[in-house]
Protein backbone atom coordinates (compact mmCIF):
# COMPACT_ATOMS: atom_id res chain seq x y z
CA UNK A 1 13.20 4.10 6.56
CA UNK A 2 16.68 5.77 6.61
CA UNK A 3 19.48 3.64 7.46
CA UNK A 4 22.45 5.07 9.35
CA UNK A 5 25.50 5.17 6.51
CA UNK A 6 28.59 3.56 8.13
CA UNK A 7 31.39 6.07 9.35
CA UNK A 8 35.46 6.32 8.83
CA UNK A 9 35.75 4.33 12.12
CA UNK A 10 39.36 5.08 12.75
CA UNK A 11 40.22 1.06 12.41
CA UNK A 12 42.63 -0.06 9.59
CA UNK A 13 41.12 -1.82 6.81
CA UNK A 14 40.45 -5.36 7.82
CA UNK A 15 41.08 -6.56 3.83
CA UNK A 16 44.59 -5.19 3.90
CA UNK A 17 45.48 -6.68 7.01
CA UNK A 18 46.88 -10.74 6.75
CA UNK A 19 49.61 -11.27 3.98
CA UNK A 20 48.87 -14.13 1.69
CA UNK A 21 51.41 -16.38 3.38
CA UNK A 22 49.49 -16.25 6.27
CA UNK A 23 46.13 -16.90 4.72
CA UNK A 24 47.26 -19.69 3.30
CA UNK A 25 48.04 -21.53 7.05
CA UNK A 26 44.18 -21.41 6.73
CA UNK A 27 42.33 -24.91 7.50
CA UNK A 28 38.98 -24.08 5.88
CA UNK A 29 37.23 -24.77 2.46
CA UNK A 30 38.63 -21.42 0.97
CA UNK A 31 42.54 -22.50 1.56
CA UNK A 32 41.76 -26.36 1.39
CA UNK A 33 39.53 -26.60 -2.01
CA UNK A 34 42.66 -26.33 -4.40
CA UNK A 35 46.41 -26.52 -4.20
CA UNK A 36 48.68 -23.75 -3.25
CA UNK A 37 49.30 -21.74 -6.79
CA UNK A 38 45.75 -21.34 -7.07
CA UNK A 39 44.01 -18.06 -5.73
CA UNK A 40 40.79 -18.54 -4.15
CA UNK A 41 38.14 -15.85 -4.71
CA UNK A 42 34.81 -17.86 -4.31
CA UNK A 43 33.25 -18.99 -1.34
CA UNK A 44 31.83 -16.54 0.73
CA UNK A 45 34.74 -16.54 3.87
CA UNK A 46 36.99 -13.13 3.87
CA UNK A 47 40.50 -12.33 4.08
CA UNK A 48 40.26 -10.56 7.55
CA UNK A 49 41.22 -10.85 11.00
CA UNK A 50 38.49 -11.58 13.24
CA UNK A 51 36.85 -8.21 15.06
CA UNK A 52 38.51 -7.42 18.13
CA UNK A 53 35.41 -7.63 20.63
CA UNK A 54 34.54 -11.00 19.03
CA UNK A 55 37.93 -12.70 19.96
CA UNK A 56 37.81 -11.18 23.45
CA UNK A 57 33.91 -12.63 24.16
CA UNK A 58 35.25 -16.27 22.38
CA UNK A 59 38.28 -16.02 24.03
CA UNK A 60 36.64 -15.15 27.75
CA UNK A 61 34.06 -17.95 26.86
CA UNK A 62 36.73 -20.35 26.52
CA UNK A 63 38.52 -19.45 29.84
CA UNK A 64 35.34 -20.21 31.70
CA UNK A 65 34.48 -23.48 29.59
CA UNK A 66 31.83 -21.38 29.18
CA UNK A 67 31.45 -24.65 26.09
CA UNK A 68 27.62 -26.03 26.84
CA UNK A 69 24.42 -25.37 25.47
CA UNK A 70 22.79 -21.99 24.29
CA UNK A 71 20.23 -20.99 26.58
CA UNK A 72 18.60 -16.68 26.70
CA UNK A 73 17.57 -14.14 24.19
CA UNK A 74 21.68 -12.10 24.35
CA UNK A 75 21.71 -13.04 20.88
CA UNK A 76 18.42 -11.66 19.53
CA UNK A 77 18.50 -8.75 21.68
CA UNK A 78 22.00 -7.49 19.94
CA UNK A 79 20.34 -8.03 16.77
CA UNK A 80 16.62 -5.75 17.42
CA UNK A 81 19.71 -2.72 19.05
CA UNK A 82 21.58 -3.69 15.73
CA UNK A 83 18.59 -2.98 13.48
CA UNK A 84 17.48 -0.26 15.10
CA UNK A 85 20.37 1.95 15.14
CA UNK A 86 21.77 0.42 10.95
CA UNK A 87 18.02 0.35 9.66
CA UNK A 88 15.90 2.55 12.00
CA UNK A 89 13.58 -0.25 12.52
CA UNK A 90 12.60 -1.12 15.77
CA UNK A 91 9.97 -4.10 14.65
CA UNK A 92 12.30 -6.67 15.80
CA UNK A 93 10.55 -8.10 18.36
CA UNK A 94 12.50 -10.88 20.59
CA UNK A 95 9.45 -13.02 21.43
CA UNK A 96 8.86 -13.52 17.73
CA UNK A 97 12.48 -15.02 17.37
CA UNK A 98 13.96 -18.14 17.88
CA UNK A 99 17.87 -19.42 17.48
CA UNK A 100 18.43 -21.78 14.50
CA UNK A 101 21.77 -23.54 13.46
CA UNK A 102 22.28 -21.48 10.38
CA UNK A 103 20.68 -19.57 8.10
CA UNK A 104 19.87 -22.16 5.44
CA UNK A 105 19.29 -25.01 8.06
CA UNK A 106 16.51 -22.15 9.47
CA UNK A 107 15.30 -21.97 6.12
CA UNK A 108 14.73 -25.51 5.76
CA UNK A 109 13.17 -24.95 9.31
CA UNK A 110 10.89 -22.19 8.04
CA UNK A 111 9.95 -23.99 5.05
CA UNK A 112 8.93 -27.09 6.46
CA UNK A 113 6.61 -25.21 8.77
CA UNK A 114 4.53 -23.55 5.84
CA UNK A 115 4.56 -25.98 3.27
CA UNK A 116 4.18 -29.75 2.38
CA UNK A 117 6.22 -32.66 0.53
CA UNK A 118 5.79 -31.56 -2.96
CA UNK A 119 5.05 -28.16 -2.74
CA UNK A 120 6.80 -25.47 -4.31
CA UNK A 121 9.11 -23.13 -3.45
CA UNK A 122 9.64 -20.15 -5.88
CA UNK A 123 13.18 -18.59 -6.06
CA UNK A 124 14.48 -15.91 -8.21
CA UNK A 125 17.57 -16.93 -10.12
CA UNK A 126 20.55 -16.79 -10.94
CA UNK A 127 20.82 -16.98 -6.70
CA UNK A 128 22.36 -18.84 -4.25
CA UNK A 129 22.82 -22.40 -5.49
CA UNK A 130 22.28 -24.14 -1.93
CA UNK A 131 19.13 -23.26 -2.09
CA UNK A 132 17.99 -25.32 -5.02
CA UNK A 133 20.08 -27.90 -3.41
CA UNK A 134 17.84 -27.65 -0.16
CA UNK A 135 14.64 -27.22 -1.64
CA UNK A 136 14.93 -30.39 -3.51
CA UNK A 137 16.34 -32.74 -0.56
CA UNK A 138 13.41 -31.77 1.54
CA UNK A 139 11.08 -32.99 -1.48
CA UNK A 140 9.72 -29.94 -2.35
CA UNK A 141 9.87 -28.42 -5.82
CA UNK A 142 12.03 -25.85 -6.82
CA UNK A 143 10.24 -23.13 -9.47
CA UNK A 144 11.38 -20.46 -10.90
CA UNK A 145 11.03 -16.84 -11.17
CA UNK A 146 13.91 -15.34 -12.74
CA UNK A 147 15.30 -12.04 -12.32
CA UNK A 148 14.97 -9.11 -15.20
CA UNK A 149 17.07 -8.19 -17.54
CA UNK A 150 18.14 -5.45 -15.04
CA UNK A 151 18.94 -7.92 -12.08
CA UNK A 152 15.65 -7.15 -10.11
CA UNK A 153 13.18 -8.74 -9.07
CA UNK A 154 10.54 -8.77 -12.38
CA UNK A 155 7.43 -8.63 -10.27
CA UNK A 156 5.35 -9.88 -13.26
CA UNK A 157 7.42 -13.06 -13.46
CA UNK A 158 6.82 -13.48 -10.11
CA UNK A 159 3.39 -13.00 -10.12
CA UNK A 160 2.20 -15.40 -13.06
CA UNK A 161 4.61 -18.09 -11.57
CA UNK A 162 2.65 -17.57 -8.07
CA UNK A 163 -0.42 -18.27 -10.25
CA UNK A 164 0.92 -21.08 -11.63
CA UNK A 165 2.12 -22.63 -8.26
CA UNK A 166 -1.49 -21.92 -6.62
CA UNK A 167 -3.50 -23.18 -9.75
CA UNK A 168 -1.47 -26.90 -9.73
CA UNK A 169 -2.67 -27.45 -6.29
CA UNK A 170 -0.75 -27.48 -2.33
CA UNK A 171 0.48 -24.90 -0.63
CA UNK A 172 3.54 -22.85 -1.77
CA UNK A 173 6.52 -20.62 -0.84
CA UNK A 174 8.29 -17.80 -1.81
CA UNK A 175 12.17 -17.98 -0.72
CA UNK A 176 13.54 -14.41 -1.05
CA UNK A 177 17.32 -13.60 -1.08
CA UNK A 178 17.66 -10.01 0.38
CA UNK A 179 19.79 -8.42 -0.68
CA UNK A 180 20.34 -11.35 -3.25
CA UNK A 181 23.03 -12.95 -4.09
CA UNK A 182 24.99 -13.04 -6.45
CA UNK A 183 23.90 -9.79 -7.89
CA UNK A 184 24.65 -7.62 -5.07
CA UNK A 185 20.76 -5.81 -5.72
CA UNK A 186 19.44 -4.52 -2.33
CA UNK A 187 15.82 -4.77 -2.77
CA UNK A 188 13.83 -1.55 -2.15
CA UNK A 189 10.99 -0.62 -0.02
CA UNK A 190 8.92 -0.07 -2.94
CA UNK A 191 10.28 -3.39 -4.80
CA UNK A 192 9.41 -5.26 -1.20
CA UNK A 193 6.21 -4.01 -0.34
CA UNK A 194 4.55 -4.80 -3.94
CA UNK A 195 6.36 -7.90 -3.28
CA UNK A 196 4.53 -9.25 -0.35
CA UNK A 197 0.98 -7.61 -2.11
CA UNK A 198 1.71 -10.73 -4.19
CA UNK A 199 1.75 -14.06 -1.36
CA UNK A 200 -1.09 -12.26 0.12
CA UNK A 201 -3.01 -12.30 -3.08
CA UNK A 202 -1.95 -15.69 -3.81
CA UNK A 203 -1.52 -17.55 -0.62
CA UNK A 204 2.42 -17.67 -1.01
CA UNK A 205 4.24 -17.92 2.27
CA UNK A 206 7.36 -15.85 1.81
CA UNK A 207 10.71 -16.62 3.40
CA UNK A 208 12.97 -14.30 3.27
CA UNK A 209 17.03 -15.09 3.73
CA UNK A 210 18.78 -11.67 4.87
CA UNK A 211 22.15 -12.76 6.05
CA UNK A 212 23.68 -10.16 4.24
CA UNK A 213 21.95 -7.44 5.27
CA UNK A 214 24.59 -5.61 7.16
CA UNK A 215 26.98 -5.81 4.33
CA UNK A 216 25.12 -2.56 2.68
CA UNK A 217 27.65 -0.02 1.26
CA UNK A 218 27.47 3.64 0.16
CA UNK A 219 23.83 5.72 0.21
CA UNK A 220 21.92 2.77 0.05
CA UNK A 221 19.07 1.81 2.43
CA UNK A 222 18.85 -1.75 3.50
CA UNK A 223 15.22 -2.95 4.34
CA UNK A 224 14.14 -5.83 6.40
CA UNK A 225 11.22 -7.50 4.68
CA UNK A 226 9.36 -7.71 7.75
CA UNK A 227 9.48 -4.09 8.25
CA UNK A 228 7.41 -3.82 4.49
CA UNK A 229 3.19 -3.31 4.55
CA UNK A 230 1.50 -6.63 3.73
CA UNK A 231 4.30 -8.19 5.17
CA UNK A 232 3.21 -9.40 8.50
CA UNK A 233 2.89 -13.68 7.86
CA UNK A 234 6.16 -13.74 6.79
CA UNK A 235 9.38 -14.88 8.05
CA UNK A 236 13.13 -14.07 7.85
CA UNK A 237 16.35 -15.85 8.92
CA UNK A 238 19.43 -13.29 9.65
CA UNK A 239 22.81 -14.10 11.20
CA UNK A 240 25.93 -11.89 11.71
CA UNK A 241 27.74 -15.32 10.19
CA UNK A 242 29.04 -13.28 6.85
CA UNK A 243 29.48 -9.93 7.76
CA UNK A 244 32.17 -10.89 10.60
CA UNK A 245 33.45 -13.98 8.38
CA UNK A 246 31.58 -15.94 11.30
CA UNK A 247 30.53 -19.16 9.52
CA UNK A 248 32.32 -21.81 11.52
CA UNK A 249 30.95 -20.34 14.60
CA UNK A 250 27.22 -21.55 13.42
CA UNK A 251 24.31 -19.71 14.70
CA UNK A 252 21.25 -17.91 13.52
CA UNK A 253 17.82 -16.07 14.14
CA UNK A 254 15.03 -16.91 12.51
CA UNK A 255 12.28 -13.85 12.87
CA UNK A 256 8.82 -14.14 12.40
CA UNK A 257 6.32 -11.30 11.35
CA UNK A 258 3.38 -10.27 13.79
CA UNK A 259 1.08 -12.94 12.04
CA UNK A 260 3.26 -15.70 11.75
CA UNK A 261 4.46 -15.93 15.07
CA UNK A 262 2.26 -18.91 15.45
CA UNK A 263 3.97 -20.92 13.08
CA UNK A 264 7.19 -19.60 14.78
CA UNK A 265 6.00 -21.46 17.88
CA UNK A 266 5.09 -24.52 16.35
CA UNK A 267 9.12 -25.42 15.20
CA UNK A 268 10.71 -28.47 16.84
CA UNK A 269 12.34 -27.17 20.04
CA UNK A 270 15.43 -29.59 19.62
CA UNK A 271 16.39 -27.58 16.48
CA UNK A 272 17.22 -24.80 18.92
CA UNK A 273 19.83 -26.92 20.40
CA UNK A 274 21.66 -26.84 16.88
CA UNK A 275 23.48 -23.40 17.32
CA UNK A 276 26.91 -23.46 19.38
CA UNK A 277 27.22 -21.64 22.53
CA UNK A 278 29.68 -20.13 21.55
CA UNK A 279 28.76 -18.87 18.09
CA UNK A 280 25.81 -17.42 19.78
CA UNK A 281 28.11 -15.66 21.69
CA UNK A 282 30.90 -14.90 19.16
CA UNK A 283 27.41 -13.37 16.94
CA UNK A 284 26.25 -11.14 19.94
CA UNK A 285 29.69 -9.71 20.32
CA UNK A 286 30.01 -8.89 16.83
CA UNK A 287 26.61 -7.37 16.93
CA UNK A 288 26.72 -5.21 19.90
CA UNK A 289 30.48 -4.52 19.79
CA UNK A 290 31.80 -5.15 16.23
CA UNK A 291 30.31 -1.88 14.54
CA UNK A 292 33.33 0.04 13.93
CA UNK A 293 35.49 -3.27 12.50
CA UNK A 294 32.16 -3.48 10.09
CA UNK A 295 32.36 0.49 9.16
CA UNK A 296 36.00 -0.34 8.30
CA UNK A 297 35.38 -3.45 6.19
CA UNK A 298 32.41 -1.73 4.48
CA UNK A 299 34.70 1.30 3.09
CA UNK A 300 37.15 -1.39 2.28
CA UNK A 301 34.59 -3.59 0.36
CA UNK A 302 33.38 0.36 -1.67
CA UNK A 303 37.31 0.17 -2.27
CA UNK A 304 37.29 -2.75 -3.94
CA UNK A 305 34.46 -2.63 -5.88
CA UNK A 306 36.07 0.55 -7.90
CA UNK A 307 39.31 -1.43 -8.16
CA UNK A 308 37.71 -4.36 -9.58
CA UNK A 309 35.78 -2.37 -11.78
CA UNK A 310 38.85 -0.14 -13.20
CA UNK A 311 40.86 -3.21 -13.44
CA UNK A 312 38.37 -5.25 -15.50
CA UNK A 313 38.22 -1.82 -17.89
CA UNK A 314 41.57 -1.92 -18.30
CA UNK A 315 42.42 -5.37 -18.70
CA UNK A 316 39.18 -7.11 -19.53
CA UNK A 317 37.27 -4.90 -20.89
CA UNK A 318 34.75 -7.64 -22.57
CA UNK A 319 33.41 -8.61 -19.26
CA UNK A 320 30.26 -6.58 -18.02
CA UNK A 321 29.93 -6.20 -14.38
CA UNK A 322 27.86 -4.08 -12.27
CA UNK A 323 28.57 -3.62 -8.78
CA UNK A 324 25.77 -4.49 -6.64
CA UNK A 325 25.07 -2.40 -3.85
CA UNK A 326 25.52 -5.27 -0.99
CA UNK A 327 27.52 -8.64 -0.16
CA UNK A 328 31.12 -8.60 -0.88
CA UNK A 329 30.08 -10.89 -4.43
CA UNK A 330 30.86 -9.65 -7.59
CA UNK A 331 28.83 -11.57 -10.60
CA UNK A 332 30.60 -11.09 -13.58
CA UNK A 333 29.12 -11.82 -16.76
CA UNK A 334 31.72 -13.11 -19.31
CA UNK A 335 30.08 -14.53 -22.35
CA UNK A 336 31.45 -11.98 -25.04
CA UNK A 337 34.47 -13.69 -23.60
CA UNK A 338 33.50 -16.73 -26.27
CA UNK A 339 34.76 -19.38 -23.15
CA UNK A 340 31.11 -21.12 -23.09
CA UNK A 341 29.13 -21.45 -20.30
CA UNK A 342 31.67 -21.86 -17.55
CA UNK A 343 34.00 -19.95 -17.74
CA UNK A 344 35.43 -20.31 -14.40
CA UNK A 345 36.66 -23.70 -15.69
CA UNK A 346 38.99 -21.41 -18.16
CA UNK A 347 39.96 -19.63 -15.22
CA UNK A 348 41.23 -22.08 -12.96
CA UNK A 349 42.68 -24.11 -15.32
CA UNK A 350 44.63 -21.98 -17.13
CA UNK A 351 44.98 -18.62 -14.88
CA UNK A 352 44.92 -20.59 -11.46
CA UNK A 353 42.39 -18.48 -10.06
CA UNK A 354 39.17 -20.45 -8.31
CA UNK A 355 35.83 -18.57 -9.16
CA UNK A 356 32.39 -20.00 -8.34
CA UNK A 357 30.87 -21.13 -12.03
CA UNK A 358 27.39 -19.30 -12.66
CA UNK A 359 25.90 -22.88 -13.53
CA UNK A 360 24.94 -23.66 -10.11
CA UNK A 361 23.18 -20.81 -9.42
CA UNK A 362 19.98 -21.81 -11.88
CA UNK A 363 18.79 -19.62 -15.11
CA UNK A 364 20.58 -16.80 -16.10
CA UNK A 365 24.24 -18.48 -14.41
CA UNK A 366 25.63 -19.81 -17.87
CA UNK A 367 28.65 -17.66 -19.18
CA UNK A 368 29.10 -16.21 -15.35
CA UNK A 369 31.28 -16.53 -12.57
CA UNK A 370 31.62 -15.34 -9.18
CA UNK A 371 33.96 -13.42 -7.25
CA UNK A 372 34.41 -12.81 -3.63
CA UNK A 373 35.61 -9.44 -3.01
CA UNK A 374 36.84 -9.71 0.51
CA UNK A 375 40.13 -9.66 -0.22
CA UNK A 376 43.54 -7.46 -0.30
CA UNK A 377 43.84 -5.24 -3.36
CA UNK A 378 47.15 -6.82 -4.40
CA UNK A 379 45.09 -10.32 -4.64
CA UNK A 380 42.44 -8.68 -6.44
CA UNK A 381 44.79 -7.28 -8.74
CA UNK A 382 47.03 -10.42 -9.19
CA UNK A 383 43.58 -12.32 -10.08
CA UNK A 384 42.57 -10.12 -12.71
CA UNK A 385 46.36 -10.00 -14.14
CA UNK A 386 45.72 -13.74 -14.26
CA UNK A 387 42.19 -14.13 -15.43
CA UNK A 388 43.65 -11.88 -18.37
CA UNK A 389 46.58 -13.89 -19.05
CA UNK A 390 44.43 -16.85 -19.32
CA UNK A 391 42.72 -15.77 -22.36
CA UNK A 392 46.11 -15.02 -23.80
């Protein structure tokens, strides 16, 4: 499967264009969490001006009050043209689709379908920490699998915990973060097809969370798990939520795999009334229309990635990071640092930068932090001057 690379589009750099002053007129979590002398690099919303074709279909929407209920398959479509021309795979079928609220509300969805109160759910950590947070409020159990020392997945962790999980009884799923975050790994075919040889030989339902699988930089090939041999019972959620810096415009897709299109069929119909109208919308736009603001974000985001890296050699040389080949998430590991095992709490405190502390995101967090990438140079400098002063 070769994926198209993304092209010099011709559009300015979407990082480099809002000043901070203007940022910070911002209502959401990002600009709201702390007070003004603190910079925020952690959750996952970006520093950019919404794409241009995405303002124009929200915009048009709202002359028309064009405000109801979602109805049609606009949104789904974009995304099977989307995958087919950024991953050359043209198994996106719209019938096997179905529009959630968000990805990890379609997760929840997914998981309820395939499993039971009790069950487990395997993850692979250090990941996302909302999804141990999920897992457990729907009273399932959360088990891990942690990654290698390399930041893969280590398939024989994963494959005595699925033994585990099957031999204490109930059914069980797999929740895959592809490409995962916080790592940045992009997951290849090889890595993914010997993964689903595994909840076939086990009985593991896998669920697999792609929402940022358009957020792919250089030579490397993003693949959709469902695309994979031996993958065919399982299900994905995607969403064009974080690579337009869509996430208060909720809406989703949850996809199901030629087998599992049964279990597809059997989700509530009123959870298809979560998504707005108009995220559905604002989504479809971005996929069908927003491709060159997303080539010019991804060669800002490659950018970025060097600076960071040259900056931390230069100025924090202790920390190890390795850029990940996807999301606009850095995970740097800081323990030779000697700040314990949140060292984000260093950070803010005493360099006024806000960081997301590895704890949350399960084994393998402690001595960590997070940083969200999606920002101007001059911020991403000014938070490493800071981060270094606060060691001082």
């Amino acid at each position: 499967m070769t994926r198209i690379p993304h092209e010099t589009s011709g559009e300015p750099n979407p990082l480099e264009a809002l000043t901070l002053d203007r940022l910070r007129r911002r209502t959401s979590m990002k600009w709201r969490t702390y007070p003004e002398d603190v910079l925020p690099l952690w959750v996952a919303e970006m520093d950019v001006p919404l794409a241009e074709p995405v303002v124009r279909a929200v915009t048009d929407a709202l002359d028309l009050g064009d405000t109801g209920y979602p109805a049609g398959t606009a949104y789904a479509e974009a995304l099977a043209a989307f995958a087919e021309k950024r991953w050359n795979w043209d198994g996106l079928a719209v019938e096997r689709t179905a529009i959630v609220p968000d990805v990890m509300l379609g997760v929840v969805e997914m998981i309820e379908l395939v499993t039971g109160h009790g069950d487990a759910v395997v993850v692979n950590p250090p990941v996302y920490p909302p999804f141990f947070q999920f897992i457990a409020h729907m009273d399932r159990r959360v088990v891990e699998a942690p990654l290698g020392a390399d930041g893969r997945i280590d398939l024989g962790v994963l494959e005595e915990t699925f033994r585990q999980v099957v031999a204490a009884g109930g059914r069980a799923a797999y929740l895959l973060c592809s490409p995962h975050n916080p790592t940045g790994a992009v997951h290849t075919a090889e890595e993914l097809s010997a993964v689903a040889a595994l909840p076939e030989r086990y009985g593991v339902r896998v669920v697999a969370d792609e929402i940022h699988a358009p957020l792919v930089v250089g030579g490397t090939d993003f693949v959709p798990y469902l695309s994979v041999p031996g993958a065919e019972r399982g299900l994905s959620l995607m969403s064009a939520s974080k690579a337009w810096n869509l996430a208060g415009l909720k809406a989703a897709l949850a996809i199901a795999g030629p087998a599992a299109a049964a279990d597809l069929a059997r989700m509530p119909e009123e959870v298809g009334h979560g998504p707005s109208h108009v995220g559905i919308i604002a989504h479809t736009a971005a996929l069908r229309d927003g491709g060159a603001w997303l080539d010019a974000l991804l060669g800002g985001l490659e950018t970025n990635r060097r600076l960071l890296a040259d900056l931390l050699a230069e100025h924090l040389p202790a920390i190890r990071y390795r850029p990940g080949d996807a999301t606009y998430l850095a995970w740097l590991d800081c323990r030779a640092l000697g700040l314990g095992d949140d060292p984000a709490d260093v950070f803010l405190h005493r360099g006024r930068v806000a960081l997301n502390s590895g704890l949350p995101f399960g084994t393998g967090g402690a001595g960590h932090v997070r940083l969200n990438l999606a920002a101007s140079a001059e911020v991403i400098t000014e938070a490493v001057r800071r981060m270094a002063a606060a060691l001082r």
